[in-house]
PDB file of N, CA and C in Angstrom:
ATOM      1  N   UNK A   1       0.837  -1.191   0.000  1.00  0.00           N
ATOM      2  CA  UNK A   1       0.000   0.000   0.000  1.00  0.00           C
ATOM      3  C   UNK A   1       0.873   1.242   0.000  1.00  0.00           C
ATOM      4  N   UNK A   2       1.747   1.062  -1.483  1.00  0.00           N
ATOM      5  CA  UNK A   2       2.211   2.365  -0.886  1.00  0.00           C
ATOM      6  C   UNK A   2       1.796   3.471  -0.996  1.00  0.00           C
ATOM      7  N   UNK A   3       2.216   5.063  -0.770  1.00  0.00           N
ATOM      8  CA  UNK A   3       1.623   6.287  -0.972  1.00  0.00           C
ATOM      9  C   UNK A   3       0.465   6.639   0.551  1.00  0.00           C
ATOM     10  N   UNK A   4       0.609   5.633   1.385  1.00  0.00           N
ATOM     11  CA  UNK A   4      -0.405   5.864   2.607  1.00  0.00           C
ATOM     12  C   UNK A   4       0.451   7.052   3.295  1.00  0.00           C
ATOM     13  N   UNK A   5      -0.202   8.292   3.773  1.00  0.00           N
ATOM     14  CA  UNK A   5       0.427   9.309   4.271  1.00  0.00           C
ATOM     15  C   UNK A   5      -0.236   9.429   5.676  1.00  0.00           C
ATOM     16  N   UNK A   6       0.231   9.744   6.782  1.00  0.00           N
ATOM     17  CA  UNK A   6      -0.212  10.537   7.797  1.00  0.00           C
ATOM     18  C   UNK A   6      -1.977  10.882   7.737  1.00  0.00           C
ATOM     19  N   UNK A   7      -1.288  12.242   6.758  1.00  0.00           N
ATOM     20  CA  UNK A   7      -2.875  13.044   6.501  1.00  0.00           C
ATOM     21  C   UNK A   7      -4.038  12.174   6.272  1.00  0.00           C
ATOM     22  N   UNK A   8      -3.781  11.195   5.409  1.00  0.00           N
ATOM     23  CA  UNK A   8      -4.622  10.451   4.662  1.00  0.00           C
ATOM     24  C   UNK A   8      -5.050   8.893   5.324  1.00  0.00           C
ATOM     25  N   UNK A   9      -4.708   9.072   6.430  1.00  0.00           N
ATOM     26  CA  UNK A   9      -4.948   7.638   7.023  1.00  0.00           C
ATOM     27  C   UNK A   9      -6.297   7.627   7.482  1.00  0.00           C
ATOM     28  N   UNK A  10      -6.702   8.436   7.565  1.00  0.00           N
ATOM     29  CA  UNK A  10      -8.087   7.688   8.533  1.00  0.00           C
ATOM     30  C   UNK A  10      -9.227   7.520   7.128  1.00  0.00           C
ATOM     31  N   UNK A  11      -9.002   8.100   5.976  1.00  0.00           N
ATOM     32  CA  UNK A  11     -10.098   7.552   4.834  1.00  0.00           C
ATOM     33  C   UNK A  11      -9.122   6.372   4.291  1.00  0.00           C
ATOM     34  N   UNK A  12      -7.703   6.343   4.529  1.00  0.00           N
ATOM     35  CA  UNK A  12      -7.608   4.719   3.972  1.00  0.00           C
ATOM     36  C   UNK A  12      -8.008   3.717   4.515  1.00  0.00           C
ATOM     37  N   UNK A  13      -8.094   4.038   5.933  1.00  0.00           N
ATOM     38  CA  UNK A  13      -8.494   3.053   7.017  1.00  0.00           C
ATOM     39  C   UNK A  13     -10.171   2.706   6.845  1.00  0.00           C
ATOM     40  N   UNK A  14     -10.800   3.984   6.471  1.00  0.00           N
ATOM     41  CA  UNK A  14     -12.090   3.740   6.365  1.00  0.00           C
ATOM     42  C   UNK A  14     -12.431   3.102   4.639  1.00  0.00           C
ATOM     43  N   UNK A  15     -11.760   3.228   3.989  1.00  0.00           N
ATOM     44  CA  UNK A  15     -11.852   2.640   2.950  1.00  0.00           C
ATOM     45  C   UNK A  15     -11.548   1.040   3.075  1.00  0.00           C
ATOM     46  N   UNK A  16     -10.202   0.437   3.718  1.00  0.00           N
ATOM     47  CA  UNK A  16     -10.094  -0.474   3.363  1.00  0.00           C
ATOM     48  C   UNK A  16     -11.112  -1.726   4.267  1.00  0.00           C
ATOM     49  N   UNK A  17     -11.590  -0.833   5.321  1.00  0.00           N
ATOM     50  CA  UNK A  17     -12.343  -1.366   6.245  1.00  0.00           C
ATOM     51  C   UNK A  17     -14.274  -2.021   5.409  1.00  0.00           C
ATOM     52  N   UNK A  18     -14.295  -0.436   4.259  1.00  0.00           N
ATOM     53  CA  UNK A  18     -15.461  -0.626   3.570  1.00  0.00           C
ATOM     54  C   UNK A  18     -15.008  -2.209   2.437  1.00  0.00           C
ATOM     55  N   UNK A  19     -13.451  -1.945   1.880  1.00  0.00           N
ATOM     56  CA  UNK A  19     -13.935  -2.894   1.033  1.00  0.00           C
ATOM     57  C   UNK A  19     -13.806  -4.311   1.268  1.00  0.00           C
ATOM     58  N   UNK A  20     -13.251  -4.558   2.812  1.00  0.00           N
ATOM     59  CA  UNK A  20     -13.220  -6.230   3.511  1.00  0.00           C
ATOM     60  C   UNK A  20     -14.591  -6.059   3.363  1.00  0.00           C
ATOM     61  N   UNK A  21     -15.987  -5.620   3.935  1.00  0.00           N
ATOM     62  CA  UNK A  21     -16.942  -5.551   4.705  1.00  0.00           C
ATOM     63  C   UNK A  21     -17.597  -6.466   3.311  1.00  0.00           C
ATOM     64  N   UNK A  22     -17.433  -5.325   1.923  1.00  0.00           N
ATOM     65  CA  UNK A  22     -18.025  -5.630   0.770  1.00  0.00           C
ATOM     66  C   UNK A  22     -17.723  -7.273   0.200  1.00  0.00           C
ATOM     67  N   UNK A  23     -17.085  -7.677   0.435  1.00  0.00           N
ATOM     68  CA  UNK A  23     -16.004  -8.602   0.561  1.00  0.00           C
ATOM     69  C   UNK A  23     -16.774  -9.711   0.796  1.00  0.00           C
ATOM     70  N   UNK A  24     -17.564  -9.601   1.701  1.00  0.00           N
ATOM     71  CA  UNK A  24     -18.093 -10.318   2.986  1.00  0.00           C
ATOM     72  C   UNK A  24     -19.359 -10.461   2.971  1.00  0.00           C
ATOM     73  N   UNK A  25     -20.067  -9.755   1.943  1.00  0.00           N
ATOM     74  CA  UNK A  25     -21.372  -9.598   1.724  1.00  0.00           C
ATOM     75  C   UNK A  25     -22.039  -8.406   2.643  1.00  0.00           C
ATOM     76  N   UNK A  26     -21.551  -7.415   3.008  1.00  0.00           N
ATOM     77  CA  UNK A  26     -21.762  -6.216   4.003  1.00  0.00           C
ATOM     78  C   UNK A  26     -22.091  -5.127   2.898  1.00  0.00           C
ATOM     79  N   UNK A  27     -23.277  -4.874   2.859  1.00  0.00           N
ATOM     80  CA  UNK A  27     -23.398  -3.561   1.343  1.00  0.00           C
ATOM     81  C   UNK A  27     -23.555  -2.548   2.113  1.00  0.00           C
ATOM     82  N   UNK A  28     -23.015  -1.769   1.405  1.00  0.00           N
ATOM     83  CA  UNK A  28     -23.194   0.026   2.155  1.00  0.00           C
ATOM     84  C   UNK A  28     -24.317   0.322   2.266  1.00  0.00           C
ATOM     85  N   UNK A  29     -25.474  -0.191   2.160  1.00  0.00           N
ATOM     86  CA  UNK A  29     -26.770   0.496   2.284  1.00  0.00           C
ATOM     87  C   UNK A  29     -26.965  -0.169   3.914  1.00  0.00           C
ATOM     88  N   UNK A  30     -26.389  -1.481   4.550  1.00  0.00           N
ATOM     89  CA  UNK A  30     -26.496  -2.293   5.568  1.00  0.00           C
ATOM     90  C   UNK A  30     -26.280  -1.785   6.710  1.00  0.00           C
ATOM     91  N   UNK A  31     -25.243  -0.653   6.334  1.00  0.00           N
ATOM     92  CA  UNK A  31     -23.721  -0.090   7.208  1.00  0.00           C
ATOM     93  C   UNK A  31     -24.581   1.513   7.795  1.00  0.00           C
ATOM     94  N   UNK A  32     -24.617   1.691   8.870  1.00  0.00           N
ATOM     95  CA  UNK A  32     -25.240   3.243   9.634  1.00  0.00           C
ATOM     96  C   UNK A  32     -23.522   3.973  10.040  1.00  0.00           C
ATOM     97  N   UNK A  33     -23.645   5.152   9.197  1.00  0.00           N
ATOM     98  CA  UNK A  33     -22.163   5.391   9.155  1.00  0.00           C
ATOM     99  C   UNK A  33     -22.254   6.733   9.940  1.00  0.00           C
ATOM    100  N   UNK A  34     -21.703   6.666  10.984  1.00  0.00           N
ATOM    101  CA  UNK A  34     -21.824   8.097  11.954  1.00  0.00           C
ATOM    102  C   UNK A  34     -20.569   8.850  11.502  1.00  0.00           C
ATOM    103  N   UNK A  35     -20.705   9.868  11.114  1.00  0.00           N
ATOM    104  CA  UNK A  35     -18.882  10.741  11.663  1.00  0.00           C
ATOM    105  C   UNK A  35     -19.407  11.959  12.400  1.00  0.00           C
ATOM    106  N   UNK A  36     -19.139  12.132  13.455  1.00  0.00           N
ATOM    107  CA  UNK A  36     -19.800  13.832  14.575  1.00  0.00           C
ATOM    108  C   UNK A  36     -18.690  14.763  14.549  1.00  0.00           C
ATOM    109  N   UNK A  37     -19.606  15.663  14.172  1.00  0.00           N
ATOM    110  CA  UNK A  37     -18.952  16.972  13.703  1.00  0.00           C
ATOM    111  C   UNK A  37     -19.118  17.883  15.147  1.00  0.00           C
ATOM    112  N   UNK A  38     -18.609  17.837  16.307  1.00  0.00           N
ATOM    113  CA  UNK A  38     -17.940  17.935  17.574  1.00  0.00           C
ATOM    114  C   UNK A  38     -17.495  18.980  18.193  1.00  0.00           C
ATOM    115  N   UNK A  39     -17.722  20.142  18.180  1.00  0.00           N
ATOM    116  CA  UNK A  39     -15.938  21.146  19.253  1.00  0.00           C
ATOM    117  C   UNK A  39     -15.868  20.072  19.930  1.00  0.00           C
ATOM    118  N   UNK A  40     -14.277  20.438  20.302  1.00  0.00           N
ATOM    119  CA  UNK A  40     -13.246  19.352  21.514  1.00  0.00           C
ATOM    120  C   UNK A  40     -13.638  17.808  21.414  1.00  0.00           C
ATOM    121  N   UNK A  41     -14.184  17.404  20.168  1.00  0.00           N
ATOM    122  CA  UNK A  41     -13.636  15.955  19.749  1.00  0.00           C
ATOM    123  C   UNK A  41     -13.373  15.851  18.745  1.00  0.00           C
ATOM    124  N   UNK A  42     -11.857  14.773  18.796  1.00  0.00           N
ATOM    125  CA  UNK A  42     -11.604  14.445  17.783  1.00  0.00           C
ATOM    126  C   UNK A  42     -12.794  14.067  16.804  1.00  0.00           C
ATOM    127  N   UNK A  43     -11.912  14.081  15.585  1.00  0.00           N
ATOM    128  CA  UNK A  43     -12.723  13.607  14.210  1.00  0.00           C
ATOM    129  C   UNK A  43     -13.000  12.174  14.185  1.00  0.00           C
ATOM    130  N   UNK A  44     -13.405  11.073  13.825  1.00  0.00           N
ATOM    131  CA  UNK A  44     -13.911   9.680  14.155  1.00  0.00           C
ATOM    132  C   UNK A  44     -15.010   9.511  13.132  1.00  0.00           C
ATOM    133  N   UNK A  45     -14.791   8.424  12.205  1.00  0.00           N
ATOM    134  CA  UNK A  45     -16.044   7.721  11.815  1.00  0.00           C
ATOM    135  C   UNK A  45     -16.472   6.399  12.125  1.00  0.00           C
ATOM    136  N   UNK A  46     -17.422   5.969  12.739  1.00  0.00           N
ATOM    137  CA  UNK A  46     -17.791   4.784  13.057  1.00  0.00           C
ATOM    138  C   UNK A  46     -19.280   4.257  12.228  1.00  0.00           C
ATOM    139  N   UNK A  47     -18.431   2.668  11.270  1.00  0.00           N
ATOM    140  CA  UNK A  47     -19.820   1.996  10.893  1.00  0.00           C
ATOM    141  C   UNK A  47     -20.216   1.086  11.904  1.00  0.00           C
ATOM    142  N   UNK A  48     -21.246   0.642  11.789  1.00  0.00           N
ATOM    143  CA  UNK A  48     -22.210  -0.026  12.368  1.00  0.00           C
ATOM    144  C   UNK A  48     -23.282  -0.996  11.643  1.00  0.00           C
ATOM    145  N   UNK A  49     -23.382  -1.977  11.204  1.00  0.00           N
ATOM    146  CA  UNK A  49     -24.019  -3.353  10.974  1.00  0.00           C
ATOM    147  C   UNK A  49     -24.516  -4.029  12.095  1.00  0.00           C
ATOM    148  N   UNK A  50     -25.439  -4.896  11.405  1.00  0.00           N
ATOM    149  CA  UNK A  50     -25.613  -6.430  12.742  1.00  0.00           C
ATOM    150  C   UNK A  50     -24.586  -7.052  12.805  1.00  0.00           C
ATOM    151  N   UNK A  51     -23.997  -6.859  14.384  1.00  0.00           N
ATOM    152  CA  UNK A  51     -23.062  -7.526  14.889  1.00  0.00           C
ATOM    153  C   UNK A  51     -21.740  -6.931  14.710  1.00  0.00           C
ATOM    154  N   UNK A  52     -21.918  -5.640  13.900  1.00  0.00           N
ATOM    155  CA  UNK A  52     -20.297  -5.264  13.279  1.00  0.00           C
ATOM    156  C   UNK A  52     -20.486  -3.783  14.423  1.00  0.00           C
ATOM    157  N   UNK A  53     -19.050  -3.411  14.305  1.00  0.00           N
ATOM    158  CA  UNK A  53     -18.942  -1.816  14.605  1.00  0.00           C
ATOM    159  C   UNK A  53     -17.209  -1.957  14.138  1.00  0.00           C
ATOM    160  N   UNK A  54     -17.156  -0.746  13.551  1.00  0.00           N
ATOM    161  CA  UNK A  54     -15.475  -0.305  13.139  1.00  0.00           C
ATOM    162  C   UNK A  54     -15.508   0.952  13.798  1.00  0.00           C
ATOM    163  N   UNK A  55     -14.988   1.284  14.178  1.00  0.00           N
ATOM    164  CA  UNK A  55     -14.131   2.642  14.573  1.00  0.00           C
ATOM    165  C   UNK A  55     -12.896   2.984  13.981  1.00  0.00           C
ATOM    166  N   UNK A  56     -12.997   4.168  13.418  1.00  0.00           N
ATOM    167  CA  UNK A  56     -11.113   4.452  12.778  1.00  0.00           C
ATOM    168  C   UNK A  56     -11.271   6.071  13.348  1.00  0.00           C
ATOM    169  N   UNK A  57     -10.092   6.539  13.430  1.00  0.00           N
ATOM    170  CA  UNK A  57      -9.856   7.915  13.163  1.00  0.00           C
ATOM    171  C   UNK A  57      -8.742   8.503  12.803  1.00  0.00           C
ATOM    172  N   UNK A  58      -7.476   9.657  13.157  1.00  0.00           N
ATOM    173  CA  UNK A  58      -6.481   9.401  12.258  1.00  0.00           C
ATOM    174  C   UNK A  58      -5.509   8.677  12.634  1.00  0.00           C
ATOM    175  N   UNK A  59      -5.737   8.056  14.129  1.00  0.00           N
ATOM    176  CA  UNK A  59      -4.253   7.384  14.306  1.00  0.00           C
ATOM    177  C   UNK A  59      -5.006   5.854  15.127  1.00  0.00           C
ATOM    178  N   UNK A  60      -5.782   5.253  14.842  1.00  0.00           N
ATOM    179  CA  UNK A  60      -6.179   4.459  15.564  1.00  0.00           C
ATOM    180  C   UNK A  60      -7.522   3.550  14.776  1.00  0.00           C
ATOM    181  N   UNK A  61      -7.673   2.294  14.606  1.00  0.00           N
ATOM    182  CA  UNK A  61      -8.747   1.586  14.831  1.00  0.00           C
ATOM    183  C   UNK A  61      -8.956   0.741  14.896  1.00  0.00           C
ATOM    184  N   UNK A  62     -10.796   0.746  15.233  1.00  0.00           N
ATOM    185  CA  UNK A  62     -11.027  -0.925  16.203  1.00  0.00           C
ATOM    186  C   UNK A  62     -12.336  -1.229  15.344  1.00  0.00           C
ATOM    187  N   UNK A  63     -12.345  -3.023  15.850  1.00  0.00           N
ATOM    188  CA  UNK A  63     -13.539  -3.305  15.227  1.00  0.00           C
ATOM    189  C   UNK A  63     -13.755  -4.218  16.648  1.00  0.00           C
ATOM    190  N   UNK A  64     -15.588  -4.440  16.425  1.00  0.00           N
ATOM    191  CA  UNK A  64     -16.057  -5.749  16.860  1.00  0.00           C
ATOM    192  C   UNK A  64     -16.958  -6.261  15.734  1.00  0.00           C
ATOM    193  N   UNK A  65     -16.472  -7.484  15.679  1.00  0.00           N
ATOM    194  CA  UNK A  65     -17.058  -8.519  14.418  1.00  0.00           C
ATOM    195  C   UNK A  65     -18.106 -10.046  15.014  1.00  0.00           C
ATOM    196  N   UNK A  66     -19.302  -9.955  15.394  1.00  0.00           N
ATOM    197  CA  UNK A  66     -19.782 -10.850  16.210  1.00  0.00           C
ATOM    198  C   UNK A  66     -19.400 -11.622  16.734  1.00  0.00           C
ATOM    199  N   UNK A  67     -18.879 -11.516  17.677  1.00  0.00           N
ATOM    200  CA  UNK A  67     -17.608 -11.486  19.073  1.00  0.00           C
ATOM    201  C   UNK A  67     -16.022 -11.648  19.248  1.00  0.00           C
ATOM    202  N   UNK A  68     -15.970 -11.343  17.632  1.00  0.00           N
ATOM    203  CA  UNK A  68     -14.128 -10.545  17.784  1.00  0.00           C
ATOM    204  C   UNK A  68     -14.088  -9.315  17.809  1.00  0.00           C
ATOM    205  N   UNK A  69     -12.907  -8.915  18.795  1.00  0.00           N
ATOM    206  CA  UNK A  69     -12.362  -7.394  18.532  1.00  0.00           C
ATOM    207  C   UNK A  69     -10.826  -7.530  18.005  1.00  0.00           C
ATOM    208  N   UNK A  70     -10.560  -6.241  17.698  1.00  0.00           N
ATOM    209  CA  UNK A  70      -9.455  -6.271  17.208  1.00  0.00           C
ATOM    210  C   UNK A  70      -8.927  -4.448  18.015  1.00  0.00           C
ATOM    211  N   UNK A  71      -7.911  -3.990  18.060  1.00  0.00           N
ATOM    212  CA  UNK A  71      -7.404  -2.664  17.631  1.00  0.00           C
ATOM    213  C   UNK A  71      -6.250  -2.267  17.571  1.00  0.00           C
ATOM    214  N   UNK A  72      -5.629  -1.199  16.907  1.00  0.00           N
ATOM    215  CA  UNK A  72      -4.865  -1.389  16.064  1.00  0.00           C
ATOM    216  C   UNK A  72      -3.949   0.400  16.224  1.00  0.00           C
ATOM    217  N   UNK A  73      -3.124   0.845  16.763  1.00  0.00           N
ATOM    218  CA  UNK A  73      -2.706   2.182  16.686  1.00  0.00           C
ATOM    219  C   UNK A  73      -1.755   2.151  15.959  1.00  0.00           C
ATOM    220  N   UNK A  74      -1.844   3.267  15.149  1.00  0.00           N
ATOM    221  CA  UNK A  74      -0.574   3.811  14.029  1.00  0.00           C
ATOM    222  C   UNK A  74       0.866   3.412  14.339  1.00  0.00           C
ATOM    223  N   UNK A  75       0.987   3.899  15.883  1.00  0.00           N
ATOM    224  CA  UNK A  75       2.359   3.988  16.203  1.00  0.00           C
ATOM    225  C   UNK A  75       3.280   2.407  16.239  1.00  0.00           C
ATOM    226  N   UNK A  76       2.288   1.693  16.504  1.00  0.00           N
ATOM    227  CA  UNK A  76       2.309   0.058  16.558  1.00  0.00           C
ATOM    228  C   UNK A  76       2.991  -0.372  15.524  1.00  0.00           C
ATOM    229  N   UNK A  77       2.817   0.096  14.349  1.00  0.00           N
ATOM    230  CA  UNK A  77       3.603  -0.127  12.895  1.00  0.00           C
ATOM    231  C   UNK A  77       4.687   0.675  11.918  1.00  0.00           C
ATOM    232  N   UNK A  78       5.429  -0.327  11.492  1.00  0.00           N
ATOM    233  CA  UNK A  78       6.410   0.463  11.025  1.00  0.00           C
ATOM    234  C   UNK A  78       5.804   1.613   9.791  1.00  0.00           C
ATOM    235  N   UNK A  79       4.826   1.177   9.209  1.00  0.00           N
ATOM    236  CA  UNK A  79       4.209   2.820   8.463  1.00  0.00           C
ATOM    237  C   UNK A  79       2.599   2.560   8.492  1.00  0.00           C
ATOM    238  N   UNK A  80       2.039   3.808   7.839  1.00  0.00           N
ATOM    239  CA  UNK A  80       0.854   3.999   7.881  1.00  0.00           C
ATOM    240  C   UNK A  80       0.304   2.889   6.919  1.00  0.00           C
ATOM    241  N   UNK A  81       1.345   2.365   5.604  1.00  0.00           N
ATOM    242  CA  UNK A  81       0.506   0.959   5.391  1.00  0.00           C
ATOM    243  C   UNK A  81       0.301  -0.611   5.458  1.00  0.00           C
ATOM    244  N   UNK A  82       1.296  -0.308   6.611  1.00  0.00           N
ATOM    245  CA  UNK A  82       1.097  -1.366   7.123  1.00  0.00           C
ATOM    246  C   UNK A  82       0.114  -1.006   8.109  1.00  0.00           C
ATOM    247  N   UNK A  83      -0.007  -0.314   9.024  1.00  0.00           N
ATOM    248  CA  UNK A  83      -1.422  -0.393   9.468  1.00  0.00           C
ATOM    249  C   UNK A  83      -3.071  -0.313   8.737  1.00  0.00           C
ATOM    250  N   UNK A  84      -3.272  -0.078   7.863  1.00  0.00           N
ATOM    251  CA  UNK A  84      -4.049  -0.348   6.950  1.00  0.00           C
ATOM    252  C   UNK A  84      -4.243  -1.553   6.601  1.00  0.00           C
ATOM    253  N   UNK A  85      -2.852  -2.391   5.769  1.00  0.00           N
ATOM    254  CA  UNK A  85      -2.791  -3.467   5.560  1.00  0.00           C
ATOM    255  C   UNK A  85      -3.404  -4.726   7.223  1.00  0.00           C
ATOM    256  N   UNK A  86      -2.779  -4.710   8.225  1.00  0.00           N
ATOM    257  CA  UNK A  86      -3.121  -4.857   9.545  1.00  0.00           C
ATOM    258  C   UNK A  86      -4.931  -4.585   9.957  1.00  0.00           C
ATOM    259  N   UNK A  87      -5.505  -3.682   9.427  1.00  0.00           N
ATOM    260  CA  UNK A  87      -6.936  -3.359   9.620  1.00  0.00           C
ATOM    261  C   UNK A  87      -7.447  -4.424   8.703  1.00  0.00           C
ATOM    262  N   UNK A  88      -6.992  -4.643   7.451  1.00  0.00           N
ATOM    263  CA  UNK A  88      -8.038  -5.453   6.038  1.00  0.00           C
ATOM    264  C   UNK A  88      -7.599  -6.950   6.649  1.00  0.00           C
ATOM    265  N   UNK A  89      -6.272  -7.242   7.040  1.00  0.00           N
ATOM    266  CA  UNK A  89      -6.258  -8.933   7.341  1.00  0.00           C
ATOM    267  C   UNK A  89      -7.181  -9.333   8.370  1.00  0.00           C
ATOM    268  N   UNK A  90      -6.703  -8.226   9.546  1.00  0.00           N
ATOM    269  CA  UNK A  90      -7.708  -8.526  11.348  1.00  0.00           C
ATOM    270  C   UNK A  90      -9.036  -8.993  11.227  1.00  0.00           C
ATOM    271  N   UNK A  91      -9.442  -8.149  10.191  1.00  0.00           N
ATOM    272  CA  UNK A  91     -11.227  -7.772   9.898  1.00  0.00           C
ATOM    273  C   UNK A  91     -11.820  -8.791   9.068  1.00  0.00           C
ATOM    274  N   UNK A  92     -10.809  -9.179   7.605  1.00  0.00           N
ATOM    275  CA  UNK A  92     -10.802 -10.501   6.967  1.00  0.00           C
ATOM    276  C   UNK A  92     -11.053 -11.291   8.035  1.00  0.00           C
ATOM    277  N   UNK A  93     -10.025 -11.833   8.740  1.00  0.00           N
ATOM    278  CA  UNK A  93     -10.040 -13.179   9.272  1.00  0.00           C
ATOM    279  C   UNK A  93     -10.891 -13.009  10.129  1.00  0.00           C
ATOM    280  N   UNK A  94     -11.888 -11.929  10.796  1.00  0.00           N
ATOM    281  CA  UNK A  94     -13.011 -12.187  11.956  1.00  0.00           C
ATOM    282  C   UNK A  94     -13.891 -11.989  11.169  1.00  0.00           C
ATOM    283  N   UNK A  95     -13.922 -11.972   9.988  1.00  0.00           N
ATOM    284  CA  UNK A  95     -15.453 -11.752   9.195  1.00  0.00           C
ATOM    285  C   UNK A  95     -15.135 -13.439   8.803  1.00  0.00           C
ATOM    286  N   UNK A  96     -14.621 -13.757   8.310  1.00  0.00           N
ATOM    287  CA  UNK A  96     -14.250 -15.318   8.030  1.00  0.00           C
ATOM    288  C   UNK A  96     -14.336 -16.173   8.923  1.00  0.00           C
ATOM    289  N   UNK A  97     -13.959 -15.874   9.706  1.00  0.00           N
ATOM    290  CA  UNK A  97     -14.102 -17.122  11.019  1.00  0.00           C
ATOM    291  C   UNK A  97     -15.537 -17.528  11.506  1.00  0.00           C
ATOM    292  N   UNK A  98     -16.153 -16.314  11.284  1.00  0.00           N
ATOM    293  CA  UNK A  98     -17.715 -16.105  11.694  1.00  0.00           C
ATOM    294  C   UNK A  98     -18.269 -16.939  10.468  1.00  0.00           C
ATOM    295  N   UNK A  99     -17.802 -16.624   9.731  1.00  0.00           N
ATOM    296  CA  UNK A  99     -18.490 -17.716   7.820  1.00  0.00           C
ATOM    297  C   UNK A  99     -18.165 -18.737   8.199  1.00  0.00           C
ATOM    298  N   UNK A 100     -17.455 -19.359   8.906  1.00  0.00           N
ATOM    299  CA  UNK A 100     -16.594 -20.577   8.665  1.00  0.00           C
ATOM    300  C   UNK A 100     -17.876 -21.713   9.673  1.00  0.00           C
TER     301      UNK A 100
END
């Protein structure tokens, strides 16, 4: 993944998070997508499905996948795409395990 920047992490994160979901049979019409526009909070978008919730924002995110969690901070990885990359496997394999 290269070209993942700082600035740009929290829509890659929310992107790559949308296209495991799609992946999985999760259609965007399924998904209740909050982002709150806040004084004194951070920025944050969180989807929401049956049984799903993702959270990302710019340096951090989590999922619960009908009863996996996962989460995941920027600093944890040697770059921003590998944490990305790290969000699409986590989320793969708990959307999979649940299929399985």
């Amino acid at each position: 993944m290269g070209g993942v920047t700082e600035a740009s992490l929290e829509p890659k994160l929310l992107d790559a998070a949308l296209a495991v979901l799609r992946r999985h049979g999760v259609a965007e019409d399924e998904l209740a997508v909050e982002t709150p526009d806040k004084p004194n909070v951070p920025h944050f978008t969180q989807m929401r499905a049956h049984r799903i919730r993702v959270h990302v924002d710019a340096h951090t995110a989590t999922f619960e996948v009908r009863g996996s969690r996962w989460s995941g901070a920027r600093p944890d990885y040697p770059s921003a795409g590998a944490f990305v990359a790290a969000l699409e496997s986590e989320l793969h394999r708990a959307l999979s395990k649940d299929a399985a």
